[in-house]
Protein backbone atom coordinates (compact mmCIF):
# COMPACT_ATOMS: atom_id res chain seq x y z
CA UNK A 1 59.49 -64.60 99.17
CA UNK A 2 59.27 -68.15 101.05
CA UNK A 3 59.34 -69.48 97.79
CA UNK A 4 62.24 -67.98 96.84
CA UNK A 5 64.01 -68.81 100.16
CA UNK A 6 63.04 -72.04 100.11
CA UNK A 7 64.26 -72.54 96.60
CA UNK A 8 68.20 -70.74 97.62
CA UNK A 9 67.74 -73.51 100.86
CA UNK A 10 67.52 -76.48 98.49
CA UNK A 11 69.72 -75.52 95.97
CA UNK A 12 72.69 -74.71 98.46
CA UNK A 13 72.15 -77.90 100.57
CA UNK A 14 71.95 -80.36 97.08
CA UNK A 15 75.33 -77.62 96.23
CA UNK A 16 77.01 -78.12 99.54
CA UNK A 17 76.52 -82.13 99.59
CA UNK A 18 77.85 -82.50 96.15
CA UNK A 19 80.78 -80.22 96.21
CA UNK A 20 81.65 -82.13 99.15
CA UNK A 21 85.21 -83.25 99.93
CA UNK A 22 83.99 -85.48 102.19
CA UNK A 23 82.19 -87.69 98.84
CA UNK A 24 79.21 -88.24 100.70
CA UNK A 25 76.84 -90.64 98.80
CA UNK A 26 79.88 -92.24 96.68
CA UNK A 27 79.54 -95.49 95.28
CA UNK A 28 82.42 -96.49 92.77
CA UNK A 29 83.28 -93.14 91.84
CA UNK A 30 79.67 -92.38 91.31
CA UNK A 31 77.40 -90.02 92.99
CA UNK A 32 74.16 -88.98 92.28
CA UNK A 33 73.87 -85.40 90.50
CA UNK A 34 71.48 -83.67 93.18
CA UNK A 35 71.97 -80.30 91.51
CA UNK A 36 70.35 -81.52 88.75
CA UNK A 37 68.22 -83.77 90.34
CA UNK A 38 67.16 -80.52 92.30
CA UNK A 39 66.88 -78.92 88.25
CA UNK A 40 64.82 -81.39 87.40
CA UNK A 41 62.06 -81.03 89.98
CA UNK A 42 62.38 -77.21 89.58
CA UNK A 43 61.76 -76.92 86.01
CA UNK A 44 58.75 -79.55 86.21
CA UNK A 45 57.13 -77.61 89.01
CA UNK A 46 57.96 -73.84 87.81
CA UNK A 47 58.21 -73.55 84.30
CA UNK A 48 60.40 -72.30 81.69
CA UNK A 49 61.11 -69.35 83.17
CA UNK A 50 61.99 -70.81 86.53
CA UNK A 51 63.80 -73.66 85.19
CA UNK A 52 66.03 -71.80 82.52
CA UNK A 53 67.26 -69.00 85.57
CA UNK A 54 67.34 -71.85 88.12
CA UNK A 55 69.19 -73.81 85.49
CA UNK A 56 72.00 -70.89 84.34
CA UNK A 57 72.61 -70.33 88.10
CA UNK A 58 72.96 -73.70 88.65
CA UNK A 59 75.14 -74.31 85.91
CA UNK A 60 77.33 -71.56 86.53
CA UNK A 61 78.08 -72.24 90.11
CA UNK A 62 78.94 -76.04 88.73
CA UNK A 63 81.39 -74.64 86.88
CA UNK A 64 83.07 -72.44 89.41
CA UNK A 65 83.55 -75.37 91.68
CA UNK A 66 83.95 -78.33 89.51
CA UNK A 67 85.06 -76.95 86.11
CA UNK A 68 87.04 -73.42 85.63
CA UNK A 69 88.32 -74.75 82.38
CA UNK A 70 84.96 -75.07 80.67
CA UNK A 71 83.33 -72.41 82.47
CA UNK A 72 79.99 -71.48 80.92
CA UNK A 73 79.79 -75.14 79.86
CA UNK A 74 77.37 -76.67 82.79
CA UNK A 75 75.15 -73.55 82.85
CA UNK A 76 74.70 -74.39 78.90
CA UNK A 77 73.38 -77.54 79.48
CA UNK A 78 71.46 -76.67 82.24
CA UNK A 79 69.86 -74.07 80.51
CA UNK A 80 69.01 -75.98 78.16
CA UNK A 81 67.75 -78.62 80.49
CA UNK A 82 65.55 -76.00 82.72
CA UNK A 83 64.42 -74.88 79.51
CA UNK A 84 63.07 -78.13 77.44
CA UNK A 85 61.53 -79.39 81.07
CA UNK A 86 59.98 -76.41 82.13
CA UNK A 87 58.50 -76.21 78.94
CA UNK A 88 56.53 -79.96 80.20
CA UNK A 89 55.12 -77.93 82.89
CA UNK A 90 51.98 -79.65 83.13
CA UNK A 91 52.14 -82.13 80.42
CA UNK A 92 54.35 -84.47 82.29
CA UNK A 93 52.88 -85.73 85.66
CA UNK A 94 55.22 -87.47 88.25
CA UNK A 95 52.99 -89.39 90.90
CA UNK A 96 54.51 -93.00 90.64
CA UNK A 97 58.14 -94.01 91.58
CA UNK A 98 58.61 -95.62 88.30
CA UNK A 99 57.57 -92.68 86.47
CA UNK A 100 59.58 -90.32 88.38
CA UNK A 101 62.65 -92.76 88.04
CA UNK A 102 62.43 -92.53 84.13
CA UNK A 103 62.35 -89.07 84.00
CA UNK A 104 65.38 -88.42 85.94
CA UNK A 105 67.09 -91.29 84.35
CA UNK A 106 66.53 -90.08 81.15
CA UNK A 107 67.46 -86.47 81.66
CA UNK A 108 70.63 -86.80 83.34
CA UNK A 109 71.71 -89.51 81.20
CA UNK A 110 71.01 -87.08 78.02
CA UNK A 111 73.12 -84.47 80.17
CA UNK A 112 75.64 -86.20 80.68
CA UNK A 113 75.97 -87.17 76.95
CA UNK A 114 75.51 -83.86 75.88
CA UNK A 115 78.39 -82.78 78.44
CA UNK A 116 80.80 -85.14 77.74
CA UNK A 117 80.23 -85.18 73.95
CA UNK A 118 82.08 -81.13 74.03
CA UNK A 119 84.31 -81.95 77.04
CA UNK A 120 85.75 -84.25 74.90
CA UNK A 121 85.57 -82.74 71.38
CA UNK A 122 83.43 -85.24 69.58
CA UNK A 123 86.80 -87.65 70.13
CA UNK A 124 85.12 -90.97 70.44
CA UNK A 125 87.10 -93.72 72.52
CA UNK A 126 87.04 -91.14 75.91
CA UNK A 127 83.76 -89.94 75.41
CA UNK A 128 82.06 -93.66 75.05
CA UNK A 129 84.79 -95.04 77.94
CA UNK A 130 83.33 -92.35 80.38
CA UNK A 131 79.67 -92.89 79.04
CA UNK A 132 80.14 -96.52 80.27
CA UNK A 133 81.86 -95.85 83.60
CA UNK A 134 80.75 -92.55 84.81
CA UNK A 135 77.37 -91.17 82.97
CA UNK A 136 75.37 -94.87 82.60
CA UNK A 137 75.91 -95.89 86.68
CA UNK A 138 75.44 -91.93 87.51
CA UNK A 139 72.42 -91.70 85.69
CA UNK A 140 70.98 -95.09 87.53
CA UNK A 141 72.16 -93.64 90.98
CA UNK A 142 70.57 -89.90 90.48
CA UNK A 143 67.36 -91.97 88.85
CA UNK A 144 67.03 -93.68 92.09
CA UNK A 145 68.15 -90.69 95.07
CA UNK A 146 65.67 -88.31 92.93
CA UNK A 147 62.50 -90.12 92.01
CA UNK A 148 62.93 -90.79 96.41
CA UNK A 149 63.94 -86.89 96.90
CA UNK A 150 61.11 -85.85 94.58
CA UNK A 151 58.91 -87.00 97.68
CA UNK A 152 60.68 -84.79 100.61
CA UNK A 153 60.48 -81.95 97.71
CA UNK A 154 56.88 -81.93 96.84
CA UNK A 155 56.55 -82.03 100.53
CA UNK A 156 58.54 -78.68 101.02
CA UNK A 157 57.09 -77.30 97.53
CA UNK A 158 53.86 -77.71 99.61
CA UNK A 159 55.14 -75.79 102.64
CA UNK A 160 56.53 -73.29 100.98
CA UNK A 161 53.63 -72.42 99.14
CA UNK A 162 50.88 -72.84 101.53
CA UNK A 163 48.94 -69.38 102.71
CA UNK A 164 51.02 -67.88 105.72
């Protein structure tokens, strides 16, 4: 149960400070993506299982919020990302910064090409001008704000699993 609260805790702060009018953490039109940052450490810790529900939920919620007109498109891709990284469960250990910062780098960057490759229909010019402005500097900011989050998280995945 505390790890379940503890999980609804995270995911609804990372939620609340990204769906933010207030763009806290903007830099150029860029902030990091904490809901997948928060994916990202999920899946790795949990597994598939975890990862692919935390992922769909996740996803879904996104698209409420930030995307009615491709609703069911951001819990796709997080699926799929809770999914491929929870399947590393184990295989893929995070201890340094520069590890941690590749990993996150890498996945949201492949997110974001994935998501903006059927936002825009495979039509080429606006999917490679917002690849460039948006996805490359996003993916450097969320690489940065998550391999340092990944620290305050193992910290409360340590909590929230320790013997009551």
């Amino acid at each position: 149960m505390r790890k379940f609260a503890a999980t609804i805790l995270i995911v609804v702060a990372a939620l609340s400070l990204q769906m933010s009018p207030l763009n806290i953490g903007e830099i150029l039109g860029v902030r990091p993506d904490l809901l997948l940052i928060v994916l990202i450490y999920l899946s790795l810790a949990e597994g598939r299982k975890w990862g692919s529900v935390s992922g769909f939920a996740i996803g879904f919620v996104q698209d409420l919020y930030q995307a009615p007109d491709q609703l069911g498109l951001n819990a796709l891709i997080k699926v799929l990302v809770g999914f491929f990284l929870g399947s590393l469960k184990g295989r893929i250990y995070l201890k340094g910064l520069s590890e941690r910062w590749a990993i996150v780098f890498a996945v949201c960057f492949a997110h974001d090409l994935l998501y903006y490759l059927i936002y825009f229909s495979f039509r080429f010019p606006p999917f490679l001008s917002t690849m460039i402005r948006f996805a490359l500097p996003g993916a450097i900011y969320s690489a940065t704000v998550g391999s340092l989050l990944f620290i305050l998280l193992d910290r409360l995945r340590m909590w929230r699993t320790a013997p009551t």
